[in-house]
C-alpha atoms as a PDB file:
ATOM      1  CA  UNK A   1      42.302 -43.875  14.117  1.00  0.00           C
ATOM      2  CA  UNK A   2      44.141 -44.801  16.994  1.00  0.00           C
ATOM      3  CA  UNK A   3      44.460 -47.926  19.990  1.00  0.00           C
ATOM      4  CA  UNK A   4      45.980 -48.168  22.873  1.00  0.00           C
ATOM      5  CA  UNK A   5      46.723 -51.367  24.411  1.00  0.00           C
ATOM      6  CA  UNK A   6      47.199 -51.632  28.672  1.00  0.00           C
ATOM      7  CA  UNK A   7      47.959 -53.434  30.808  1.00  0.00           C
ATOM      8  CA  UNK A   8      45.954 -53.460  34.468  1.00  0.00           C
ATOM      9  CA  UNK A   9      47.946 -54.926  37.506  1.00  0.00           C
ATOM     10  CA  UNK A  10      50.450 -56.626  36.174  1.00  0.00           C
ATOM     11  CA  UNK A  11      52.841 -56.601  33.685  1.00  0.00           C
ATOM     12  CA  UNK A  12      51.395 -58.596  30.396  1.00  0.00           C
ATOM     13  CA  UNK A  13      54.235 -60.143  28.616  1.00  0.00           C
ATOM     14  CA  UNK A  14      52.173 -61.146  25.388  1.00  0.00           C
ATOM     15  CA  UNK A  15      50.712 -56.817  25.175  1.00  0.00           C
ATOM     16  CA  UNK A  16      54.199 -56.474  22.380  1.00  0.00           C
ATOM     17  CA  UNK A  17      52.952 -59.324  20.310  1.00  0.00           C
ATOM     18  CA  UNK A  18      49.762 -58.256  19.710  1.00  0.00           C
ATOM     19  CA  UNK A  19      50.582 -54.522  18.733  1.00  0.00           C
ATOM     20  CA  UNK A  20      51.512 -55.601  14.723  1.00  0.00           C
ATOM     21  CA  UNK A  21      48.358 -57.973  14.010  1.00  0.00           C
ATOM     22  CA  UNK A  22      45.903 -55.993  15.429  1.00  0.00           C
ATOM     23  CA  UNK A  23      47.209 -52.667  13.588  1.00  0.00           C
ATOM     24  CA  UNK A  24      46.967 -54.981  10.079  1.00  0.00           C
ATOM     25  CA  UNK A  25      43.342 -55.580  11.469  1.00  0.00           C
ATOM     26  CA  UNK A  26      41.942 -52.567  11.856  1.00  0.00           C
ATOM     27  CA  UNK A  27      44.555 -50.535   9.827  1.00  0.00           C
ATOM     28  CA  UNK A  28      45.120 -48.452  13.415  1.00  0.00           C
ATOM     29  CA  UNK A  29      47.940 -47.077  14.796  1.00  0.00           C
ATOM     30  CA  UNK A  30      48.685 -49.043  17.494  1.00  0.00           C
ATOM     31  CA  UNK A  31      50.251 -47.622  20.647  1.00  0.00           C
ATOM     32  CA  UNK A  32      51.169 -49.452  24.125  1.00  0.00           C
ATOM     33  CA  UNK A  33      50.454 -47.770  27.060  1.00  0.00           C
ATOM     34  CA  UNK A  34      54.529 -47.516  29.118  1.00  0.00           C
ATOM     35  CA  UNK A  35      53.298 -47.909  32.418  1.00  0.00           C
ATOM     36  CA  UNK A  36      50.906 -50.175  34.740  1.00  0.00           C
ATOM     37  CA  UNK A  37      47.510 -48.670  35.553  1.00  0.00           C
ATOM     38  CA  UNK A  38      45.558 -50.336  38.901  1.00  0.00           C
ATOM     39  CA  UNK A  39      42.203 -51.081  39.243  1.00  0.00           C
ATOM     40  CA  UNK A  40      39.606 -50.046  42.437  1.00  0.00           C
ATOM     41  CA  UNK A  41      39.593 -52.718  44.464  1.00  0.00           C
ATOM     42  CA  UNK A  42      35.932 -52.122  45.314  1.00  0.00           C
ATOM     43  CA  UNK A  43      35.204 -53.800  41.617  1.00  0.00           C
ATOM     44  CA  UNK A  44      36.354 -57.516  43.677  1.00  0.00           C
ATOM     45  CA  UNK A  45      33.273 -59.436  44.422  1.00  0.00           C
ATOM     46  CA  UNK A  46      34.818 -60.934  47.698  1.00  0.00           C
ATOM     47  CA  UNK A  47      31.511 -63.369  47.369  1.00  0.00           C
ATOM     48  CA  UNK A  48      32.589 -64.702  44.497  1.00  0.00           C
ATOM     49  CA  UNK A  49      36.191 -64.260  44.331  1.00  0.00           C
ATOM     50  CA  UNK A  50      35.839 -62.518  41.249  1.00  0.00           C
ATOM     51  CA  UNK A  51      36.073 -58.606  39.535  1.00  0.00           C
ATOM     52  CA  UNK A  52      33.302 -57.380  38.617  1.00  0.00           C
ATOM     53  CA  UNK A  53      34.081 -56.641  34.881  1.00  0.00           C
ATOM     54  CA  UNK A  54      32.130 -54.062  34.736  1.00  0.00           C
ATOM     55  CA  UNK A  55      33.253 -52.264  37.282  1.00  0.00           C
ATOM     56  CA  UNK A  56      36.554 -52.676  35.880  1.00  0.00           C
ATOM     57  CA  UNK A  57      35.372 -50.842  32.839  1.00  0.00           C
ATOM     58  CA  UNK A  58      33.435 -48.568  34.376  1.00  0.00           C
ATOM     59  CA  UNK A  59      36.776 -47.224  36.115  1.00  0.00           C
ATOM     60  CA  UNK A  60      38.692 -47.129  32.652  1.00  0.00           C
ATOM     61  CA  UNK A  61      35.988 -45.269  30.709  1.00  0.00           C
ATOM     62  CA  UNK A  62      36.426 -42.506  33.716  1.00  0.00           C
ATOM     63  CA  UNK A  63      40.008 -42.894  32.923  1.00  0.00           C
ATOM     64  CA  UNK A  64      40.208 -42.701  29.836  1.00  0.00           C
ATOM     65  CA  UNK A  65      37.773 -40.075  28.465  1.00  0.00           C
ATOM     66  CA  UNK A  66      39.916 -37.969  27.056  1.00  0.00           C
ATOM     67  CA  UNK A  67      42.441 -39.930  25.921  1.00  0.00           C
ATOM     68  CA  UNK A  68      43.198 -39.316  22.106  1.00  0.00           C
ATOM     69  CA  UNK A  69      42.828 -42.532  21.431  1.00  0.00           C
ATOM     70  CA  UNK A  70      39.377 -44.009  19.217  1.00  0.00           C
ATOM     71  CA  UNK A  71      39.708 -47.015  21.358  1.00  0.00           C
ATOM     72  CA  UNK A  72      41.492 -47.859  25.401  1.00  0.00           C
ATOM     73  CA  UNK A  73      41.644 -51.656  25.197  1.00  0.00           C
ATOM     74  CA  UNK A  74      42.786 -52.827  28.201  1.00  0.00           C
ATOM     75  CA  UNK A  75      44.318 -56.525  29.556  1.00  0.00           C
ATOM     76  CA  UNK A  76      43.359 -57.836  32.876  1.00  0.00           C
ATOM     77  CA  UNK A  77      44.995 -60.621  34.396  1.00  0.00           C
ATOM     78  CA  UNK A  78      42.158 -62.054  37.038  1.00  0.00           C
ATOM     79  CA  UNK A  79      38.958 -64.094  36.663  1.00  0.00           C
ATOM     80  CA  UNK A  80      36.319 -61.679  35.609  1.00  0.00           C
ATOM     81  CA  UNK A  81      32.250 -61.884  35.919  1.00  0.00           C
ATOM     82  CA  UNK A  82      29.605 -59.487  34.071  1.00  0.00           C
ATOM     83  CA  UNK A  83      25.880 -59.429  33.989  1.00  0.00           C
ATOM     84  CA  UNK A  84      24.396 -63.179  34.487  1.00  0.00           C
ATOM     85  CA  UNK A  85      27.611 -64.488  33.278  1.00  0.00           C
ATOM     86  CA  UNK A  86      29.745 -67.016  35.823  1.00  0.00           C
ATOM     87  CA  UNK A  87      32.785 -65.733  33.852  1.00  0.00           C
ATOM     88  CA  UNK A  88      33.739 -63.532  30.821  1.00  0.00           C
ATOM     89  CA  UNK A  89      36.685 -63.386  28.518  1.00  0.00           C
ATOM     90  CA  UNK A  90      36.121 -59.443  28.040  1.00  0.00           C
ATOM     91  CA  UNK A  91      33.536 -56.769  27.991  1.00  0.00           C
ATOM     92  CA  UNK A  92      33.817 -53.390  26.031  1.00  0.00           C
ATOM     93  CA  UNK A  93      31.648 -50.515  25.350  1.00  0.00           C
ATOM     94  CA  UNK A  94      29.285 -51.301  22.528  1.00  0.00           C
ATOM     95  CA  UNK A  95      30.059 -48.145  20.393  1.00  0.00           C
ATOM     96  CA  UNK A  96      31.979 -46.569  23.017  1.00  0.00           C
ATOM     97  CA  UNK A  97      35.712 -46.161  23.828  1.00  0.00           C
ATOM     98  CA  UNK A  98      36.949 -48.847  26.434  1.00  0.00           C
ATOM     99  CA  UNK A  99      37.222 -52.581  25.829  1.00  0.00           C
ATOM    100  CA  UNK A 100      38.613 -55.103  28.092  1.00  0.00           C
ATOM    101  CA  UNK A 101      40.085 -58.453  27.947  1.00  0.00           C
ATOM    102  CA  UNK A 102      40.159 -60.637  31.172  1.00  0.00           C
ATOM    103  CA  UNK A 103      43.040 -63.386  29.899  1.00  0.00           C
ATOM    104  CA  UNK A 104      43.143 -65.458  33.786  1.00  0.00           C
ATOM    105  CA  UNK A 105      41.011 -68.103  32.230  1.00  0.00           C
ATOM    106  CA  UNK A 106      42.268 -68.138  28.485  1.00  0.00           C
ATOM    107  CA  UNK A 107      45.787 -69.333  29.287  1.00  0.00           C
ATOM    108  CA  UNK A 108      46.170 -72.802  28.651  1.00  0.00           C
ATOM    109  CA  UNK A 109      48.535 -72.514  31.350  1.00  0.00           C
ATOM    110  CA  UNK A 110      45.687 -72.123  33.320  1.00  0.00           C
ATOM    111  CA  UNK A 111      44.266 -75.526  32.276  1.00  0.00           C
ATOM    112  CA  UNK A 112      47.354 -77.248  33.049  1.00  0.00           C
ATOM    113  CA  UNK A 113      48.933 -77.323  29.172  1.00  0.00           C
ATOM    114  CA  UNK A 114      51.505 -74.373  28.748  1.00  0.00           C
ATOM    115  CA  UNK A 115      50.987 -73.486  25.078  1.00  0.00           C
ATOM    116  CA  UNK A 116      51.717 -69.861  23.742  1.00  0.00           C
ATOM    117  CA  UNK A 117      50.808 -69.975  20.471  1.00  0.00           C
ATOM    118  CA  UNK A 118      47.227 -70.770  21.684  1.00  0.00           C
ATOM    119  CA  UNK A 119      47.364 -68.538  23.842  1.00  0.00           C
ATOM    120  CA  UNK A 120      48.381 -65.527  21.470  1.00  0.00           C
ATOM    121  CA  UNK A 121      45.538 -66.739  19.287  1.00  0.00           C
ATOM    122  CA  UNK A 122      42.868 -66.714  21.817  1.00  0.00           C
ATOM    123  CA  UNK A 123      44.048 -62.921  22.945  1.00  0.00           C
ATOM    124  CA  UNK A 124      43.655 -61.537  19.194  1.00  0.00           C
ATOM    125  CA  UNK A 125      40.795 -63.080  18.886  1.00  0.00           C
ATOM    126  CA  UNK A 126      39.123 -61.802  21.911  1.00  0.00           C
ATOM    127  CA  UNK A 127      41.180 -58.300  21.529  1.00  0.00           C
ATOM    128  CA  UNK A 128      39.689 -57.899  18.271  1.00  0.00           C
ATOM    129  CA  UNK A 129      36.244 -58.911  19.383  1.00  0.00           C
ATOM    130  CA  UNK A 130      35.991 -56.478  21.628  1.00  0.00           C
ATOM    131  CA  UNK A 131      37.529 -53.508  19.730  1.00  0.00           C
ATOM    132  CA  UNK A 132      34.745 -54.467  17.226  1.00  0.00           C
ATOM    133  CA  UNK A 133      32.152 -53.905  19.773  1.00  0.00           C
ATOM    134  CA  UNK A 134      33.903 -51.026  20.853  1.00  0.00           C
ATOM    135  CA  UNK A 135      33.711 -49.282  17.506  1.00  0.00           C
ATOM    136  CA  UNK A 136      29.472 -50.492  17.193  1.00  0.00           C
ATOM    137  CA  UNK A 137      29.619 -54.545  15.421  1.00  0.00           C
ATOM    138  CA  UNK A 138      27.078 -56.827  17.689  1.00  0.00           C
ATOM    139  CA  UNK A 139      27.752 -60.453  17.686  1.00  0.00           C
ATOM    140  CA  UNK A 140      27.683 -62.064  14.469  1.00  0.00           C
ATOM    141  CA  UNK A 141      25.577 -65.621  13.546  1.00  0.00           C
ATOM    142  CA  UNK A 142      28.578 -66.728  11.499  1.00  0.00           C
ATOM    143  CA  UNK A 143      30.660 -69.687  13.575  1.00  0.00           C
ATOM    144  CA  UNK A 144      33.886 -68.318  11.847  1.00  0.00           C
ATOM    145  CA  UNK A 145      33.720 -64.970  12.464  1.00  0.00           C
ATOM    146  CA  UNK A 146      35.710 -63.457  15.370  1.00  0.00           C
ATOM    147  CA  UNK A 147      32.183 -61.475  15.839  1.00  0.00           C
ATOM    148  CA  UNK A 148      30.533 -64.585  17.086  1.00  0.00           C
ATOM    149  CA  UNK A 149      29.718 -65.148  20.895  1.00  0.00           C
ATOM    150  CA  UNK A 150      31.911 -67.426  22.803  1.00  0.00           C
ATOM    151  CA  UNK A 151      30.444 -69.541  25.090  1.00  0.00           C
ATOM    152  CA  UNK A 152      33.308 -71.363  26.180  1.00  0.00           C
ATOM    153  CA  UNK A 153      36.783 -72.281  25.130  1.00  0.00           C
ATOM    154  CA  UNK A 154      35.775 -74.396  22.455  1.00  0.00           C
ATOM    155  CA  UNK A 155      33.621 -71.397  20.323  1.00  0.00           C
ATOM    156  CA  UNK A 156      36.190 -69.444  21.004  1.00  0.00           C
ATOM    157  CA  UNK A 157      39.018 -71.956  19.231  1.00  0.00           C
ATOM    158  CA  UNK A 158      37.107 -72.851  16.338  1.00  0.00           C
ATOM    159  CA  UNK A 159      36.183 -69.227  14.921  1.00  0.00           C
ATOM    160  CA  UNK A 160      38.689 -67.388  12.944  1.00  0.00           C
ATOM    161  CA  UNK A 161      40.569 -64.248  14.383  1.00  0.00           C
ATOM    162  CA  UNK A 162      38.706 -62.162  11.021  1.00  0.00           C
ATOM    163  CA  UNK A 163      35.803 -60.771  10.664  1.00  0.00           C
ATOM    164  CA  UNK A 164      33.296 -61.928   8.538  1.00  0.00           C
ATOM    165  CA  UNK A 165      32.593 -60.037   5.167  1.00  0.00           C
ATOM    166  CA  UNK A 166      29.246 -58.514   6.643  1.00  0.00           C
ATOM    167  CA  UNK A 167      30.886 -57.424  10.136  1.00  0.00           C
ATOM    168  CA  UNK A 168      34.232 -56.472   7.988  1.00  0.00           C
ATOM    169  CA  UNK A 169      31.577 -53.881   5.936  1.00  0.00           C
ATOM    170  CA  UNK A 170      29.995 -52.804   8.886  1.00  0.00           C
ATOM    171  CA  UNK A 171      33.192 -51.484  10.646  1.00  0.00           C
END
């Protein structure tokens, strides 16, 4: 099986770093997309100041459809909203092909404390969150697992960047 890692409009320093760990995740080959892919603008919520996330994915699973790839898993730099959510950290195809990860708000930089080994630990865990929906896993009741829902921040901190036995079966 295969991933691809992008980047949408703009260049995603971190995208190198993440290539190794999430290959020893899901035993993929890992492969990093070599250019910079732009996004509709009509998916921008001028309202809210916000992309509609799924918008944004609805655009990539057009994209993508025929890429050889078992999973697209995009990074998107801006504040992102879905369904009744104020903000998400990512969306992705439940059993489908195209994930994405909307990192604006999980940058501690963001928040005012520059730290990039929290950041690089937040973007596995939400990368591999959402290639686990991608390839079918539903959120998970265990607190640890990288399967559980993240309401904020904090969830997303305390839970591992592994799946739980049960989800780890179910892939």
């Amino acid at each position: 099986m295969r991933l691809l890692l992008l980047e949408l409009e703009k260049h995603f320093r971190p995208i190198t770093k993440l290539k190794k760990p999430l290959a020893d995740q899901f035993q993929f080959e890992v492969d990093v997309a070599p250019q910079l892919y732009s996004v509709d603008y009509a998916a921008f919520n001028t309202d809210r100041g916000q992309w509609n996330a799924e918008h944004v994915l609805a655009q990539m699973r057009s994209g993508f459809a025929e890429a050889p790839y078992s999973v697209v898993l995009a990074y998107f730099p801006y504040d992102a909203y879905a369904h009744n959510y104020k903000r998400v950290f990512g969306i992705a195809d439940n059993n489908g092909k195209v994930a994405l990860v909307a990192y604006h708000y999980l940058d501690p930089a963001f928040h005012g404390e520059a730290n990039d080994e929290l950041f690089l630990d937040r973007l596995l865990k939400k990368s591999t969150h959402h290639v686990g929906h991608a390839l079918g896993l539903s959120h998970c009741s265990r607190r640890s697992c990288v399967m559980n829902f993240s309401r904020n921040l904090l969830f997303l901190d305390r839970k591992t960047p592994n799946f739980c036995n049960k989800c780890r079966f179910l892939l």
